[in-house]
Protein backbone atom coordinates (compact mmCIF):
# COMPACT_ATOMS: atom_id res chain seq x y z
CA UNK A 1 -69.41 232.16 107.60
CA UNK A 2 -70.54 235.20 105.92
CA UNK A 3 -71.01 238.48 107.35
CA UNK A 4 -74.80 240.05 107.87
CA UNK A 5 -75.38 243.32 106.96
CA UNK A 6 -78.87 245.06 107.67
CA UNK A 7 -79.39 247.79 104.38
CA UNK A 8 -83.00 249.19 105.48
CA UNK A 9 -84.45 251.48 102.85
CA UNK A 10 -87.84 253.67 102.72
CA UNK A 11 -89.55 255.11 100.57
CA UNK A 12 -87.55 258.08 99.06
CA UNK A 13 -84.18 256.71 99.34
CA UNK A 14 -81.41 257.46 97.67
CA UNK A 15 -81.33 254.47 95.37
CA UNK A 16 -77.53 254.80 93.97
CA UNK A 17 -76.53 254.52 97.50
CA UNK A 18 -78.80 251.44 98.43
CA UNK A 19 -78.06 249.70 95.54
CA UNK A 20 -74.23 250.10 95.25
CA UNK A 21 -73.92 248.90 98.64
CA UNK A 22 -76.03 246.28 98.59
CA UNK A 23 -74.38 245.01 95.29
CA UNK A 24 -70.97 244.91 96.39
CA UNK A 25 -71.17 244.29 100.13
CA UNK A 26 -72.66 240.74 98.12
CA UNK A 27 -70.34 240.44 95.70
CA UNK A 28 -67.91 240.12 99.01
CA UNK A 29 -69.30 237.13 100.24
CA UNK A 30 -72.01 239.44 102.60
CA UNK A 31 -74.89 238.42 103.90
CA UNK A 32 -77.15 241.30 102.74
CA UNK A 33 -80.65 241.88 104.04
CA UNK A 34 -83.01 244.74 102.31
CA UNK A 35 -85.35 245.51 104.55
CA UNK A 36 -87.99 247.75 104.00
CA UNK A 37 -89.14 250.43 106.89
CA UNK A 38 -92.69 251.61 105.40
CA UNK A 39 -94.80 252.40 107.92
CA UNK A 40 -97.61 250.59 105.97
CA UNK A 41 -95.43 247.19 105.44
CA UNK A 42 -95.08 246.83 102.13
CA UNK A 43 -91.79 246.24 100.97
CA UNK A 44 -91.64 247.42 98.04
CA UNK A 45 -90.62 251.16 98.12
CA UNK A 46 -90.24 253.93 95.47
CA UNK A 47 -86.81 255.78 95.98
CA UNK A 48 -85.46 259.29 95.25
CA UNK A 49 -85.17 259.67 91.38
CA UNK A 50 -89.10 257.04 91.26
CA UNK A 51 -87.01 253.86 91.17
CA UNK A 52 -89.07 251.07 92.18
CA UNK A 53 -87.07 248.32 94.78
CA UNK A 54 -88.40 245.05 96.25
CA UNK A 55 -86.94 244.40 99.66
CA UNK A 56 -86.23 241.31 101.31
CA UNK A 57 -88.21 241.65 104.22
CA UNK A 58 -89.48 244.12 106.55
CA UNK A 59 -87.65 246.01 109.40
CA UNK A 60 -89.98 244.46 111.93
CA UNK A 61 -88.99 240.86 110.96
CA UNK A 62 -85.05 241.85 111.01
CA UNK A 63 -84.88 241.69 115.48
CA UNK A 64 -83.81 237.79 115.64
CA UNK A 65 -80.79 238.46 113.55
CA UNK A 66 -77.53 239.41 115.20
CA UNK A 67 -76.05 241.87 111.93
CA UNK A 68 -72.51 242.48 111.89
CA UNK A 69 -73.25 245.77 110.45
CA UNK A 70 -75.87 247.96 109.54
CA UNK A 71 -75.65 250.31 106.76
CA UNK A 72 -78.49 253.50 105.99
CA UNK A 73 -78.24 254.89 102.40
CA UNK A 74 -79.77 258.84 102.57
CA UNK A 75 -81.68 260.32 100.06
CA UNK A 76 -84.91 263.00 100.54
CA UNK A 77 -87.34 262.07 101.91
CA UNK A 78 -86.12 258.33 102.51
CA UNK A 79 -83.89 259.77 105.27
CA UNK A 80 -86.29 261.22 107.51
CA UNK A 81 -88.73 258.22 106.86
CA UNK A 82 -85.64 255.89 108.02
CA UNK A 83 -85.47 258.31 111.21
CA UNK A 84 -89.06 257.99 111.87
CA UNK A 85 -89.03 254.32 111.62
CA UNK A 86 -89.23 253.13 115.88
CA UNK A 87 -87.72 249.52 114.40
CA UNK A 88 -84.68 250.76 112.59
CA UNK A 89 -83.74 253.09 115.62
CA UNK A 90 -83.93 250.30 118.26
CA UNK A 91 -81.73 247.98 115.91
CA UNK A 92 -79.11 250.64 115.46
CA UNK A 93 -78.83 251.54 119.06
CA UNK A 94 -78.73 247.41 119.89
CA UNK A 95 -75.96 247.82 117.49
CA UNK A 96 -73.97 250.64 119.11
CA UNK A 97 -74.42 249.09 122.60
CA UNK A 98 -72.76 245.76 121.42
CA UNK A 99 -70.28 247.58 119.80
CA UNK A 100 -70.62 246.37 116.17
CA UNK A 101 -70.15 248.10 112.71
CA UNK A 102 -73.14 250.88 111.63
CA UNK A 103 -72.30 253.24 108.93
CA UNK A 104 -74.13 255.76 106.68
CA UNK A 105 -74.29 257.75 103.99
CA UNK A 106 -75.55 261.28 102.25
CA UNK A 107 -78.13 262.84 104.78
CA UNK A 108 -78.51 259.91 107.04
CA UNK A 109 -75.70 260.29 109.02
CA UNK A 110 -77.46 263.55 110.27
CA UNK A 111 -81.10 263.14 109.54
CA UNK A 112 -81.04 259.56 110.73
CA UNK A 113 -78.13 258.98 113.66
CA UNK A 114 -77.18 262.16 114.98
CA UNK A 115 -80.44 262.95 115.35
CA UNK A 116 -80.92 259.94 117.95
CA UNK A 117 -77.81 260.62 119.54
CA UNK A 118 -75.52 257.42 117.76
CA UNK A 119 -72.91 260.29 116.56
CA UNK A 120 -72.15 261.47 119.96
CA UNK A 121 -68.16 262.41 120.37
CA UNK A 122 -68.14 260.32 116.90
CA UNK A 123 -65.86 261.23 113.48
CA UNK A 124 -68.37 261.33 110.76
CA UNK A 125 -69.22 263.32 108.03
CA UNK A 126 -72.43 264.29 105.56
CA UNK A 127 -73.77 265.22 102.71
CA UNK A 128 -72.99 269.40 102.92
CA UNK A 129 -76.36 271.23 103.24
CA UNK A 130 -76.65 268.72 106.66
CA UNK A 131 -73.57 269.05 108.47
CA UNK A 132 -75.46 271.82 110.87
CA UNK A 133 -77.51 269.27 111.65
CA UNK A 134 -74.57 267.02 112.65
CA UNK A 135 -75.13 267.97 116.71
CA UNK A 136 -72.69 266.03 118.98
CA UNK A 137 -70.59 264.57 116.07
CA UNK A 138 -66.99 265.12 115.63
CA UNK A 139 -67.86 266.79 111.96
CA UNK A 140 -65.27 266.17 109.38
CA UNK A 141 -67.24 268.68 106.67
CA UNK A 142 -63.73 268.36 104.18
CA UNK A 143 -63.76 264.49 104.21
CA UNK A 144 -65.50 262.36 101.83
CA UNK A 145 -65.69 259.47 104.14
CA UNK A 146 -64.57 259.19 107.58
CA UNK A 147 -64.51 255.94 109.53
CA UNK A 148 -63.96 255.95 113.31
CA UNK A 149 -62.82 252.83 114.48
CA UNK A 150 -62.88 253.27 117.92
CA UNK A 151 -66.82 254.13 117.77
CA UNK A 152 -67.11 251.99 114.82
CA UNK A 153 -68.90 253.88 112.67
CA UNK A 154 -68.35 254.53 108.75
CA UNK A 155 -70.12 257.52 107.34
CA UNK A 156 -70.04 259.53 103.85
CA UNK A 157 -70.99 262.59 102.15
CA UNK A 158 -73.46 261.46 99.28
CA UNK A 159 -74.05 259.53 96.18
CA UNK A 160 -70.64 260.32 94.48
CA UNK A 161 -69.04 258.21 97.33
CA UNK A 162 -71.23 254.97 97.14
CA UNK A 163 -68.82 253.15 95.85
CA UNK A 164 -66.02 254.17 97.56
CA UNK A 165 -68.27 253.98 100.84
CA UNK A 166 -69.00 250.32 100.10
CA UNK A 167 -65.08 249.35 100.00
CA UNK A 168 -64.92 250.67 103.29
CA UNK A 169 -67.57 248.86 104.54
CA UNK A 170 -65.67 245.74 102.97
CA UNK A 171 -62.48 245.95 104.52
CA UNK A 172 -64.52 247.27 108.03
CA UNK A 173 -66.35 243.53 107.91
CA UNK A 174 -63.25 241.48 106.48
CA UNK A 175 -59.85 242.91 107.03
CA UNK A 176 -57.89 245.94 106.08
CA UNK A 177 -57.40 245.70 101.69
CA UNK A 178 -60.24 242.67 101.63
CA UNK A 179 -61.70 245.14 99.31
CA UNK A 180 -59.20 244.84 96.32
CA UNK A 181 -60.46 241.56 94.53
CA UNK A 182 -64.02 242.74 94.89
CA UNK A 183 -62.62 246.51 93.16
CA UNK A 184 -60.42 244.45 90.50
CA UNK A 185 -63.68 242.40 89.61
CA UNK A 186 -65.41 245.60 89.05
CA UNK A 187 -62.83 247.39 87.06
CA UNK A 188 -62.65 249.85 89.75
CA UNK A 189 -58.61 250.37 89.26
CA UNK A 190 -58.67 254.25 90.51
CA UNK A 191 -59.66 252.13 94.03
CA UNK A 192 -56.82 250.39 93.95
CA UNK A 193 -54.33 252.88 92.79
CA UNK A 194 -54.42 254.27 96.85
């Protein structure tokens, strides 16, 4: 059975990030829902660099389905209009409670869970000019991408990463090197050089 993962964007996300993950969490055999967190309900949202993406749904629609992992690209402003968004915020903290997979990337880590207290005594890192605003997280400013398994949460530094982010989030929903056909299919060879 495939694996569902929740990618909510916003208006003013951080489209490499969205779109990276989104493309090769489903190349993997993932389950991928793009759902939109507009406050007016459209789904269709306008990212950071004026990229227009159609979602699949909308975050209020995305409560009867239990994700195995939900995954928050960054990007200004899309980051604090993810944080803002009431819907998004209840599903991540149903997700911490039960224990399964959340991860971010870029500013949301900060902007988006610390903020709302789902870093707490948590590994993560963020993109730079954030990591003040990292408050209760176990800040890894050096690391690209940090994954803490006990907390079970994946988070990197920004769109430079999106790819490598992604792999992560592979092997996180399928088993440790589940990754490597998915990087081999998309000539990714300095992935599996590691």
């Amino acid at each position: 059975m495939p694996r569902q993962v929740l990618v909510p964007v916003a208006d003013g996300s951080e489209e490499i990030e969205a779109v990276t993950v989104i493309n090769t969490l489903r190349r993997s055999g993932a389950q991928v829902t793009v759902a939109s967190c507009n406050v007016d309900g459209n789904i269709e949202i306008t990212a950071s660099q004026q990229t227009r993406l159609t979602a699949d749904t909308h975050i209020k629609n995305c409560f009867n389905n239990p994700f195995h992992m939900i995954a928050v690209p960054g990007g200004m402003p899309g980051a604090d209009n993810l944080k803002n968004n009431p819907e998004l915020i209840e599903l991540l903290q149903n997700q911490q409670r039960a224990g399964k997979w959340y991860a971010a990337i870029c500013a949301a880590p900060a902007v988006v869970l610390a903020s709302h207290g789902l870093l707490d005594n948590t590994h993560a890192t963020c993109y730079p000019t954030f990591m003040e605003q990292m408050e209760g997280a176990l800040a890894h400013p050096e690391k690209p991408i940090v994954i803490d398994e006990k907390k079970r949460v994946i988070t990197a530094q920004g769109p430079g990463n999106a790819m490598a982010f992604s792999f992560k989030l592979i092997d996180a929903l399928y088993g440790k090197d589940a990754f490597r056909p998915i990087a081999k299919q998309m000539l990714a060879h300095w992935a599996l050089s590691t």
